[in-house]
N, C-alpha and C. Protein backbone atom coordinates (compact mmCIF):
# COMPACT_ATOMS: atom_id res chain seq x y z
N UNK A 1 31.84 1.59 12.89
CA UNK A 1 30.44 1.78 12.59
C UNK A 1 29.63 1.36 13.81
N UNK A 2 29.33 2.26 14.39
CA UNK A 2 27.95 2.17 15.80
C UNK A 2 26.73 2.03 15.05
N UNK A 3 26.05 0.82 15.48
CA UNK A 3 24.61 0.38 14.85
C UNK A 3 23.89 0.16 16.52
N UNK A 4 23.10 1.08 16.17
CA UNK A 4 22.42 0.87 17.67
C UNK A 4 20.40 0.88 17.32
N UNK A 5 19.82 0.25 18.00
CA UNK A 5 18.44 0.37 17.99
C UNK A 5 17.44 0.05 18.77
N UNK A 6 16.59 1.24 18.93
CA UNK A 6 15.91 1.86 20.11
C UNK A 6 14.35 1.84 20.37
N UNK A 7 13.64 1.50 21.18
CA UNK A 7 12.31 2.10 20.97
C UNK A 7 12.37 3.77 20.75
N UNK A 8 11.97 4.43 19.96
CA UNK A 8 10.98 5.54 19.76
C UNK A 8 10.65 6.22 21.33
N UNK A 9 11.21 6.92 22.14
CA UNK A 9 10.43 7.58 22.82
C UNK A 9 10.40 8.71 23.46
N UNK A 10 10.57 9.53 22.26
CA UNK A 10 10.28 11.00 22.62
C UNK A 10 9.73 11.65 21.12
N UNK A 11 9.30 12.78 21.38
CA UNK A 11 8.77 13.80 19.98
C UNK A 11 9.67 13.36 19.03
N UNK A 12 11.44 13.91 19.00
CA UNK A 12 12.18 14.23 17.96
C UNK A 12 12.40 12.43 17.54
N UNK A 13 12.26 11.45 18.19
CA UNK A 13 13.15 10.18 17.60
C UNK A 13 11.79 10.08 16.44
N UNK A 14 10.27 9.91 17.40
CA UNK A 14 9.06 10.09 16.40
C UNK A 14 9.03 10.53 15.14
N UNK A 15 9.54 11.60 15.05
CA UNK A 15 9.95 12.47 13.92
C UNK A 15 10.56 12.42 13.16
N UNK A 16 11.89 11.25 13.51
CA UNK A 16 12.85 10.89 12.67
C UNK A 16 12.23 9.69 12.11
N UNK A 17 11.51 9.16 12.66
CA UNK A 17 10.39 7.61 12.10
C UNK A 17 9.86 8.23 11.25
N UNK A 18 9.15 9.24 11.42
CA UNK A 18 8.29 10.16 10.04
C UNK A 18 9.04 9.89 9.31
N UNK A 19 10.06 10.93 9.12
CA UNK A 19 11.00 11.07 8.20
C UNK A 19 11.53 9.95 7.31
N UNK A 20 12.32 8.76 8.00
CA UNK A 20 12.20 7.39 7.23
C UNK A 20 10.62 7.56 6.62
N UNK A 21 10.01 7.24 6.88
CA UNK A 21 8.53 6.64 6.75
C UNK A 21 8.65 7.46 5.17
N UNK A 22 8.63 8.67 5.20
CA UNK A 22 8.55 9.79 3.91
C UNK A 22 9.37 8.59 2.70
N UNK A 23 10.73 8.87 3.51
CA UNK A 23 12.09 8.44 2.34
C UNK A 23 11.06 7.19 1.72
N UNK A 24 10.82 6.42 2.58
CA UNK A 24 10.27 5.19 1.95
C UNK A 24 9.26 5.14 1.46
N UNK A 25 8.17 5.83 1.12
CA UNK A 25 7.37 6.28 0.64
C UNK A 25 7.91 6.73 -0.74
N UNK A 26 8.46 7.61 -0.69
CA UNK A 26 9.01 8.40 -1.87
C UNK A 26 9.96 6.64 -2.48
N UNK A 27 10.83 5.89 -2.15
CA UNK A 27 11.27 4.76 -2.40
C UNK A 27 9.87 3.92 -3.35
N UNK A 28 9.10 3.68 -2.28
CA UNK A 28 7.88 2.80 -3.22
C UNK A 28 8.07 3.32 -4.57
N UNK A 29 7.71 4.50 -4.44
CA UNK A 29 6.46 5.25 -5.59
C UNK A 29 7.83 5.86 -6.88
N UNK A 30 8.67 5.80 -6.42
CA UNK A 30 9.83 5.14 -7.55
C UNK A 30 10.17 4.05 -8.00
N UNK A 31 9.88 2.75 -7.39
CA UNK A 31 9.85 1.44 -7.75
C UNK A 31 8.55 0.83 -7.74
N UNK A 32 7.90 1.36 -7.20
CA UNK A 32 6.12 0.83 -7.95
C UNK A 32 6.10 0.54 -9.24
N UNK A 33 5.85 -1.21 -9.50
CA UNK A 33 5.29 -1.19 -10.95
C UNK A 33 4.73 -0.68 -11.42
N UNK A 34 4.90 -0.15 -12.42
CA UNK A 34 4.00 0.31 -13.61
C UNK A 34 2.80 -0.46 -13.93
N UNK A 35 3.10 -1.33 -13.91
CA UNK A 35 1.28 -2.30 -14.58
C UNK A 35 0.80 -2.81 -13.06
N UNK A 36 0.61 -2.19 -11.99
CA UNK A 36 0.62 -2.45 -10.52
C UNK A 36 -0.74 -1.61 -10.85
N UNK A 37 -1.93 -2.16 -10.03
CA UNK A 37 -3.01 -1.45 -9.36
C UNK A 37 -2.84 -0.01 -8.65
N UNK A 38 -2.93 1.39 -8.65
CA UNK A 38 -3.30 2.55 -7.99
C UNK A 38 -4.50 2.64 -6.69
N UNK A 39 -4.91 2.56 -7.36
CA UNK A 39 -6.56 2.75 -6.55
C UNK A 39 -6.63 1.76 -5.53
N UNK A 40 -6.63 2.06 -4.10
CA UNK A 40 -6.89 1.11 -3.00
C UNK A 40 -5.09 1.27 -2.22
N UNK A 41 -4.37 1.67 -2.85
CA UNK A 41 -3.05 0.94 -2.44
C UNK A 41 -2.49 2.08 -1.10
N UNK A 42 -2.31 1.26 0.14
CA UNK A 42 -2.37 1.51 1.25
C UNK A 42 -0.97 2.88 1.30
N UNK A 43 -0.26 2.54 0.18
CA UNK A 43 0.86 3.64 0.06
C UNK A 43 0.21 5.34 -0.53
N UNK A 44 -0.88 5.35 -0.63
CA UNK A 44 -1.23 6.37 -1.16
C UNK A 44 -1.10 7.95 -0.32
N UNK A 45 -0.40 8.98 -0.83
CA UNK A 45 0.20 9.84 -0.17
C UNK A 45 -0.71 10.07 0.90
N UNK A 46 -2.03 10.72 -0.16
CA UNK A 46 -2.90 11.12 1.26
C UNK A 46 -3.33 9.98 2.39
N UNK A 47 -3.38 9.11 2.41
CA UNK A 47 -3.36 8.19 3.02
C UNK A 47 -2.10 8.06 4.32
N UNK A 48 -1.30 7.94 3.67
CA UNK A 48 -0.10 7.58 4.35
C UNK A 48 -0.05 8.97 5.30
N UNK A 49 0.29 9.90 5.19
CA UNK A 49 0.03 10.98 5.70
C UNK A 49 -0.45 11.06 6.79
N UNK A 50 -1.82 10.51 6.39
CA UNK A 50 -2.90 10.20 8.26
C UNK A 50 -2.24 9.09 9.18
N UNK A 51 -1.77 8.02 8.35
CA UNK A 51 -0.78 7.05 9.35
C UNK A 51 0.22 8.00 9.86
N UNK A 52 1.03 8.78 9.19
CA UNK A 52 2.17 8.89 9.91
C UNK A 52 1.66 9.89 11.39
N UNK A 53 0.86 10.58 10.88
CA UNK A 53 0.06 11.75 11.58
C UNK A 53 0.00 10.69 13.22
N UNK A 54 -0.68 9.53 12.65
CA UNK A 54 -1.20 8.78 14.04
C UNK A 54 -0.59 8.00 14.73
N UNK A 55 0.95 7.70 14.03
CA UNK A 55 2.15 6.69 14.65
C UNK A 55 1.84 6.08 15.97
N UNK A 56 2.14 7.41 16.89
CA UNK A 56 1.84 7.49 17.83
C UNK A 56 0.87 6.68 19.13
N UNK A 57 -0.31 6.90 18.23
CA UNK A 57 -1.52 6.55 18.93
C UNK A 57 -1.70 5.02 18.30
N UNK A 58 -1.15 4.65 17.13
CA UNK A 58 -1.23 3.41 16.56
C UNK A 58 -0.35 2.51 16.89
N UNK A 59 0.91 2.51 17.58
CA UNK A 59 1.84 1.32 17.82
C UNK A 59 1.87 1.96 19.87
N UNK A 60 1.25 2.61 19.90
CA UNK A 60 1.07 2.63 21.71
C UNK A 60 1.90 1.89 22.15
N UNK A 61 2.84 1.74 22.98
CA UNK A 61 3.28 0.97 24.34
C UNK A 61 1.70 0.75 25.16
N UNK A 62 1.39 -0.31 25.80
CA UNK A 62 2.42 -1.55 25.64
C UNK A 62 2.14 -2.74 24.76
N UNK A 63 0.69 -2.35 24.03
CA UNK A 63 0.54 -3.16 23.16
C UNK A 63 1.52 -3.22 21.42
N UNK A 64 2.19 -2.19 21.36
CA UNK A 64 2.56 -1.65 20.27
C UNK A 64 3.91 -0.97 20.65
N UNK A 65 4.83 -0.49 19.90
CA UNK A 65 6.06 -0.23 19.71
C UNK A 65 6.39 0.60 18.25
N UNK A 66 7.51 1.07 18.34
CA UNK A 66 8.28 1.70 17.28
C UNK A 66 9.71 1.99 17.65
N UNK A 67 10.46 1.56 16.39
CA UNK A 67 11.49 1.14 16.87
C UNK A 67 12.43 1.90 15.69
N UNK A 68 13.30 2.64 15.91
CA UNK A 68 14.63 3.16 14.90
C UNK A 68 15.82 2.43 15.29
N UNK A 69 16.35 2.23 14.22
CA UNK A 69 17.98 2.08 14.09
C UNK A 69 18.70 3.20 13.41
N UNK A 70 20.19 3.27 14.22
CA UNK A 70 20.79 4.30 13.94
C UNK A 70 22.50 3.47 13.58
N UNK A 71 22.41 4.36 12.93
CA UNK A 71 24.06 3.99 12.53
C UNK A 71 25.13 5.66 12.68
N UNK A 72 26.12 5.05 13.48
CA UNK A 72 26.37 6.24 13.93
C UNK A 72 26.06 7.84 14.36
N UNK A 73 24.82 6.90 14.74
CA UNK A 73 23.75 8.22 15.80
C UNK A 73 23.03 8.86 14.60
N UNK A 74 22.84 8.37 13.46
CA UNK A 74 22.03 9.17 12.75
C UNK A 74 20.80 7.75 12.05
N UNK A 75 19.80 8.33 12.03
CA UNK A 75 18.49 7.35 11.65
C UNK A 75 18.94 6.78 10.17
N UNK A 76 18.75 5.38 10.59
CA UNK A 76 18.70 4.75 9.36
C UNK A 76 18.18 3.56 9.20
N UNK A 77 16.96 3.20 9.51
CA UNK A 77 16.08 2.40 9.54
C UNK A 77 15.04 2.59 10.68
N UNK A 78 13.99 1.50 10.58
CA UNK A 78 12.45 1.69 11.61
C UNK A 78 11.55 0.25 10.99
N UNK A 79 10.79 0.14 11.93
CA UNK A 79 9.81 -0.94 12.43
C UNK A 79 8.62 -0.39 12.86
N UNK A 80 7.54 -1.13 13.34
CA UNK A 80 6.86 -0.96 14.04
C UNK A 80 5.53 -2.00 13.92
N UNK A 81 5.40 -2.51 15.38
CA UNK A 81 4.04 -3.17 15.52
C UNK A 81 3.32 -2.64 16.25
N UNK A 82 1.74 -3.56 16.52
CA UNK A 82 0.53 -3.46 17.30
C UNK A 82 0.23 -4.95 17.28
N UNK A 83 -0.91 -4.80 18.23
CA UNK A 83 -1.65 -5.92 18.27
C UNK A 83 -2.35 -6.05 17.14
N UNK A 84 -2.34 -7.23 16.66
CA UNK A 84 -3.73 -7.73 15.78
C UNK A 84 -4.70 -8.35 15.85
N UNK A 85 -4.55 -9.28 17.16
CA UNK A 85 -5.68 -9.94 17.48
C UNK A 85 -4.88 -10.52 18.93
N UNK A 86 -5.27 -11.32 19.82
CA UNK A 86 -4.72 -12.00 21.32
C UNK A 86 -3.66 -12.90 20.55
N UNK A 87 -2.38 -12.30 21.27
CA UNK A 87 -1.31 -13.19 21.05
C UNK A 87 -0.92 -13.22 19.97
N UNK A 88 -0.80 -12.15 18.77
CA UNK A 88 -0.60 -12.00 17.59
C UNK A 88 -0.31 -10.64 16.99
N UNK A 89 1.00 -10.30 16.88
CA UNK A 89 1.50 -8.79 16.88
C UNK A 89 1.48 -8.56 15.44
N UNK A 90 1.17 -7.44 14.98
CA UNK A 90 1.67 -7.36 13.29
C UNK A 90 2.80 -6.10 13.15
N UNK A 91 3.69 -6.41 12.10
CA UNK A 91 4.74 -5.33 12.25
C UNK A 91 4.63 -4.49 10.62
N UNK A 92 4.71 -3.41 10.82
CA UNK A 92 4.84 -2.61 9.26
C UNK A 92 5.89 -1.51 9.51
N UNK A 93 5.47 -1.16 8.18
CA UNK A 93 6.41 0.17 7.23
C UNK A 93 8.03 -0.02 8.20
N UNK A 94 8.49 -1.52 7.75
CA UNK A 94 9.76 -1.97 8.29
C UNK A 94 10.48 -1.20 6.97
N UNK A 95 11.32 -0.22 7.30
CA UNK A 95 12.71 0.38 6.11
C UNK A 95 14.04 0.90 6.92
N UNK A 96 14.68 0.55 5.34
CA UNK A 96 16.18 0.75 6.29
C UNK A 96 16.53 1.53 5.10
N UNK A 97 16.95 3.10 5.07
CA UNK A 97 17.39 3.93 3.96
C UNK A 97 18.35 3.41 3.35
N UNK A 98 18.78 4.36 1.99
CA UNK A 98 19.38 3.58 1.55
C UNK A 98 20.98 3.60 1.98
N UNK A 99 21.64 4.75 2.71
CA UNK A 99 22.77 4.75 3.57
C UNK A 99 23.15 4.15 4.69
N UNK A 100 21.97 3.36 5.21
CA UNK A 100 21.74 2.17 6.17
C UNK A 100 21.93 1.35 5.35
N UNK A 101 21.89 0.64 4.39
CA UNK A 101 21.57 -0.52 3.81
C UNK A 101 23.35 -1.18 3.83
N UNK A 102 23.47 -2.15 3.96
CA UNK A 102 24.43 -3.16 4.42
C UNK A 102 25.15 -3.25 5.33
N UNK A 103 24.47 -2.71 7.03
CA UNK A 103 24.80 -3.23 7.93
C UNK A 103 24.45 -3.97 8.84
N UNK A 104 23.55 -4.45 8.23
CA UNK A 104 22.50 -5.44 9.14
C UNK A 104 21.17 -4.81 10.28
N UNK A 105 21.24 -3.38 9.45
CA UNK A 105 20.14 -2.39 10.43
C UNK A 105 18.53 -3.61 10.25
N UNK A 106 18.27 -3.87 8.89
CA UNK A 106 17.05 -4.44 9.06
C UNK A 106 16.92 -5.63 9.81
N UNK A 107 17.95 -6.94 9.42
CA UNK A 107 17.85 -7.86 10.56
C UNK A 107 18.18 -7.41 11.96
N UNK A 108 18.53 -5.97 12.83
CA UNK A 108 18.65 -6.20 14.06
C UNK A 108 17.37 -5.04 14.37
N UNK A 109 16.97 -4.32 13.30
CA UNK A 109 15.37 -3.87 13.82
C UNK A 109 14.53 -5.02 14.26
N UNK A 110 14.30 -6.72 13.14
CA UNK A 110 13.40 -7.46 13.26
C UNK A 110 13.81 -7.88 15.11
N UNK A 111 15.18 -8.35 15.51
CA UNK A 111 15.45 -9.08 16.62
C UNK A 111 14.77 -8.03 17.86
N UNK A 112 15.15 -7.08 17.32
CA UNK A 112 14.63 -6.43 18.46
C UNK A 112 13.05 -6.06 18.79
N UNK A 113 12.32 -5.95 17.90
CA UNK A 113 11.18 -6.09 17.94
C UNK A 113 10.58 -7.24 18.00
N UNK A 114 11.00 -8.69 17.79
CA UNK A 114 10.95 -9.83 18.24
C UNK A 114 10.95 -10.30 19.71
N UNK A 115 12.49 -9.51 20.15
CA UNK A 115 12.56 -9.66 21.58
C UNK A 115 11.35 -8.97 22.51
N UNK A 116 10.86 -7.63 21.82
CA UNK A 116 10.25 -7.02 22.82
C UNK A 116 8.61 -7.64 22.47
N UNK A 117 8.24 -7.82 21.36
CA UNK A 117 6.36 -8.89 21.36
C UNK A 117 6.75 -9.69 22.46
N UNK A 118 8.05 -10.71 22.01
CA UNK A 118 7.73 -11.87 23.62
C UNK A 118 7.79 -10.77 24.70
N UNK A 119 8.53 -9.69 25.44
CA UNK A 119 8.26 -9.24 26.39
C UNK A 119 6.91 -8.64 26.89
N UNK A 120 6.03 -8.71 25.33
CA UNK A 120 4.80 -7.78 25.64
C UNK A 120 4.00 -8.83 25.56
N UNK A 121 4.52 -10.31 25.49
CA UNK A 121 3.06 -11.37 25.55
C UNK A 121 2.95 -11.89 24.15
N UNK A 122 3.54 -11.87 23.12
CA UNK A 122 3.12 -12.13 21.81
C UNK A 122 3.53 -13.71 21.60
N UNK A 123 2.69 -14.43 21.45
CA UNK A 123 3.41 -15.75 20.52
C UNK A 123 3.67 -15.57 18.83
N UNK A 124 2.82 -14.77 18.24
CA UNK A 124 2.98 -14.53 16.73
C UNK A 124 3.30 -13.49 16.18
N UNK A 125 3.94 -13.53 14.64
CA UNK A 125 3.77 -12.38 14.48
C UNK A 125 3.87 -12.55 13.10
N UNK A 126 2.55 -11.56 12.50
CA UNK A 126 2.00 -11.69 10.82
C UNK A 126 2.90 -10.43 9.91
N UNK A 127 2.76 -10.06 8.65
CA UNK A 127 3.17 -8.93 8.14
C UNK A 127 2.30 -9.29 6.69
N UNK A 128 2.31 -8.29 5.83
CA UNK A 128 1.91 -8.37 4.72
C UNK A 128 3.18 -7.47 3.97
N UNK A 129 3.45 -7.68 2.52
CA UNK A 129 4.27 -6.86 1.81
C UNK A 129 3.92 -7.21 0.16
N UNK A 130 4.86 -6.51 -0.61
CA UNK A 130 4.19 -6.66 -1.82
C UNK A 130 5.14 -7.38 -2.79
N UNK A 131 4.84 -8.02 -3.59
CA UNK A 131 5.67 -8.87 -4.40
C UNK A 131 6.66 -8.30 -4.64
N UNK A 132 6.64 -7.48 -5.04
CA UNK A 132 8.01 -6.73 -5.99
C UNK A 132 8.95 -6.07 -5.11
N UNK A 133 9.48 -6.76 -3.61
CA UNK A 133 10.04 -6.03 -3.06
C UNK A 133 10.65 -7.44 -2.86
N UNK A 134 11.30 -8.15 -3.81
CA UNK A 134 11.98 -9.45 -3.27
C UNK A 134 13.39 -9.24 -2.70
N UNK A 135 13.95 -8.35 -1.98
CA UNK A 135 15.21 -8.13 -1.46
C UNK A 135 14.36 -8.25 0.28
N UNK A 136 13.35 -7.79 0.25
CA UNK A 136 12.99 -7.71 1.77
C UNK A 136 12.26 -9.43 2.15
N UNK A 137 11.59 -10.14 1.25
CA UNK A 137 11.34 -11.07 1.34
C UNK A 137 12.35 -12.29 1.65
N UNK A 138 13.41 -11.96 0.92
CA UNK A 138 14.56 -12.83 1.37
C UNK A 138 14.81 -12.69 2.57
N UNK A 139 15.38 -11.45 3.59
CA UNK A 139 15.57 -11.21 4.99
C UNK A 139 14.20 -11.79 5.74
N UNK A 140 12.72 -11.58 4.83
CA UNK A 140 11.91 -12.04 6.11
C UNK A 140 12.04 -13.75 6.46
N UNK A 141 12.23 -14.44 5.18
CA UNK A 141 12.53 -15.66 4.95
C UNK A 141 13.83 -16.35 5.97
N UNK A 142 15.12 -15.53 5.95
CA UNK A 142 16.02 -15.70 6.44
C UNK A 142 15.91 -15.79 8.47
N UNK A 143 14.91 -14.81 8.49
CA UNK A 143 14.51 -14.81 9.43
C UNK A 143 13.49 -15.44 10.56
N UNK A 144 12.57 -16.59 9.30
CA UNK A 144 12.42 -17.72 9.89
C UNK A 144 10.78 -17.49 9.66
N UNK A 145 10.37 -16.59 8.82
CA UNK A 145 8.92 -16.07 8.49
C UNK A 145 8.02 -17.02 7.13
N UNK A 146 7.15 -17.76 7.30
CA UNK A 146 6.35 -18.57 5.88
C UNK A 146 5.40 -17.82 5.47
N UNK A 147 4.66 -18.37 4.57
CA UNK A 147 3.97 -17.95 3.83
C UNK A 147 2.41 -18.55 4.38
N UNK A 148 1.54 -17.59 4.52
CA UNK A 148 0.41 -18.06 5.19
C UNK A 148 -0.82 -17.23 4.50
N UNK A 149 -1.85 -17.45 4.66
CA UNK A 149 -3.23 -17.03 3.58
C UNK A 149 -3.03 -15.86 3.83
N UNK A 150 -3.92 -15.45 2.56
CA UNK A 150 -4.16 -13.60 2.82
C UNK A 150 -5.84 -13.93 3.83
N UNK A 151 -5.71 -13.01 4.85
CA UNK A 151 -7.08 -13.06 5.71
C UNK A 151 -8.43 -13.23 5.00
N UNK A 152 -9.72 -13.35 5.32
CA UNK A 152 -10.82 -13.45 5.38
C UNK A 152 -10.85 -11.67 4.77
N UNK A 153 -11.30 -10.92 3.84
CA UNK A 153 -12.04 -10.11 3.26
C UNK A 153 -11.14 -9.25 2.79
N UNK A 154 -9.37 -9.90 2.47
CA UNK A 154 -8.51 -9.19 1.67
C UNK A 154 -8.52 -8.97 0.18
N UNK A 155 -9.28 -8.11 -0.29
CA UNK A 155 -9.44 -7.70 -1.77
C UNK A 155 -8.88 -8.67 -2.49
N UNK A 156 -10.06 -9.12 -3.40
CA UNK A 156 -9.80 -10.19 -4.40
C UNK A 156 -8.31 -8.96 -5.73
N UNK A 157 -8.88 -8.07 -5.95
CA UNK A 157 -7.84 -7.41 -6.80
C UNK A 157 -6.17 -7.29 -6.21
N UNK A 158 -6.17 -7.34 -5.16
CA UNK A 158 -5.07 -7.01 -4.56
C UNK A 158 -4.28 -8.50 -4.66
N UNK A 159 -5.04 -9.51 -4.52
CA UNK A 159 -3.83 -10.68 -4.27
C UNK A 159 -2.51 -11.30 -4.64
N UNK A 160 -3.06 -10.58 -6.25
CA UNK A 160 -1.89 -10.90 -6.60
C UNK A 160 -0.76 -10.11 -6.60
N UNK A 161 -0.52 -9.38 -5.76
CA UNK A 161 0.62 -8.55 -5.33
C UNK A 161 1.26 -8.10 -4.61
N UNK A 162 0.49 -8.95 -3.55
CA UNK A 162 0.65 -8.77 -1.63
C UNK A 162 0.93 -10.02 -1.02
N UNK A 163 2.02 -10.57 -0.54
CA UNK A 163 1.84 -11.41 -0.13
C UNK A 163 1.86 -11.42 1.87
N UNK A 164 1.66 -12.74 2.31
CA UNK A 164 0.98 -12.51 3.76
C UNK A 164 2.45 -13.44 4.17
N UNK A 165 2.90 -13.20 5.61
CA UNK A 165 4.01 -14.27 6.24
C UNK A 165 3.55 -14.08 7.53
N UNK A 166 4.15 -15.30 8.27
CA UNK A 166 4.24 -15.00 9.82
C UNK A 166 4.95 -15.82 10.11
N UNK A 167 5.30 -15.98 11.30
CA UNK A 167 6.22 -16.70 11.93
C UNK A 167 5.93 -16.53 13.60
N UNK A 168 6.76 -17.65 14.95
CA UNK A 168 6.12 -18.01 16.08
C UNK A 168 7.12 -17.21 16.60
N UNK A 169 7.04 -16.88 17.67
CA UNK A 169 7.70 -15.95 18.50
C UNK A 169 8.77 -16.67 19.25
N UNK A 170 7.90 -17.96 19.78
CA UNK A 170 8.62 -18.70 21.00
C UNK A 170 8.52 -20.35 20.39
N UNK A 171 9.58 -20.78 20.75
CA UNK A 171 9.84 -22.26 20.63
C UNK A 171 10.72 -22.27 19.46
């Protein structure tokens, strides 16, 4: 089993990030609670759509990145950060399909996108995710990530279902 993982940088790898991005999408919105809020929720097709549309222009080199893992040359997982503020990277729509899943694609997406914030200057790095995804919370945990406030003007409706982590880059 070849597990290899890459920055993103050409049209077709882009494309294969879409593509995850879809699967996992379509993943949520099969395991989305039922008694879960609709309205506002950042997974919303049309929504998501315009992200994927803007990948590109939204995780930029060199402030930003996107990153696939492949398992035997075929996509099976992705990452991706930006800046969020000086010295503080944020990473999303982290998935590893489900034919990726138990080879350690998601913990060596995080290392590697770890390695490359410190190369791009980052001391931090935040994420947000949603309660009901406690299989990914364990890996962020494992990985050395706490639990820290939801920001200054994060929807009072939303709180209870999002939670916020970060963790230090260096030291």
């Amino acid at each position: 089993m070849a597990i290899s993982i890459k920055l993103a940088s050409n049209d077709s790898e882009v494309e294969q990030v879409r593509d995850l991005c879809r699967q996992w999408l379509d993943w949520h919105w099969d395991n989305y609670p039922s008694d879960w809020p609709t309205k506002g929720n950042p997974m919303d097709p049309e929504r998501f759509a315009q992200v994927l549309r803007d990948l590109p222009e939204l995780h930029a080199r060199p402030r930003g990145g996107i990153f696939i893992g492949l398992v035997d040359d075929q996509p099976a997982g992705c990452v991706m950060y930006n800046e969020q503020s000086a010295g503080v990277a944020e990473f999303n729509r982290m998935f590893v399909s489900e034919a990726g899943r138990g080879y350690g694609v998601g913990r060596r997406l995080l290392n590697r996108m770890f390695d490359q914030m410190i190369e791009d200057g980052y001391q931090k790095v935040i994420f947000s995710s949603a309660i009901f995804l406690t299989h990914a919370r364990a890996m962020y945990e494992a990985a050395g990530f706490t639990d820290m406030a939801h920001p200054d003007g994060f929807p009072n409706e939303w709180k209870p279902y999002v939670y916020f982590m970060e963790r230090p880059l260096l030291g």
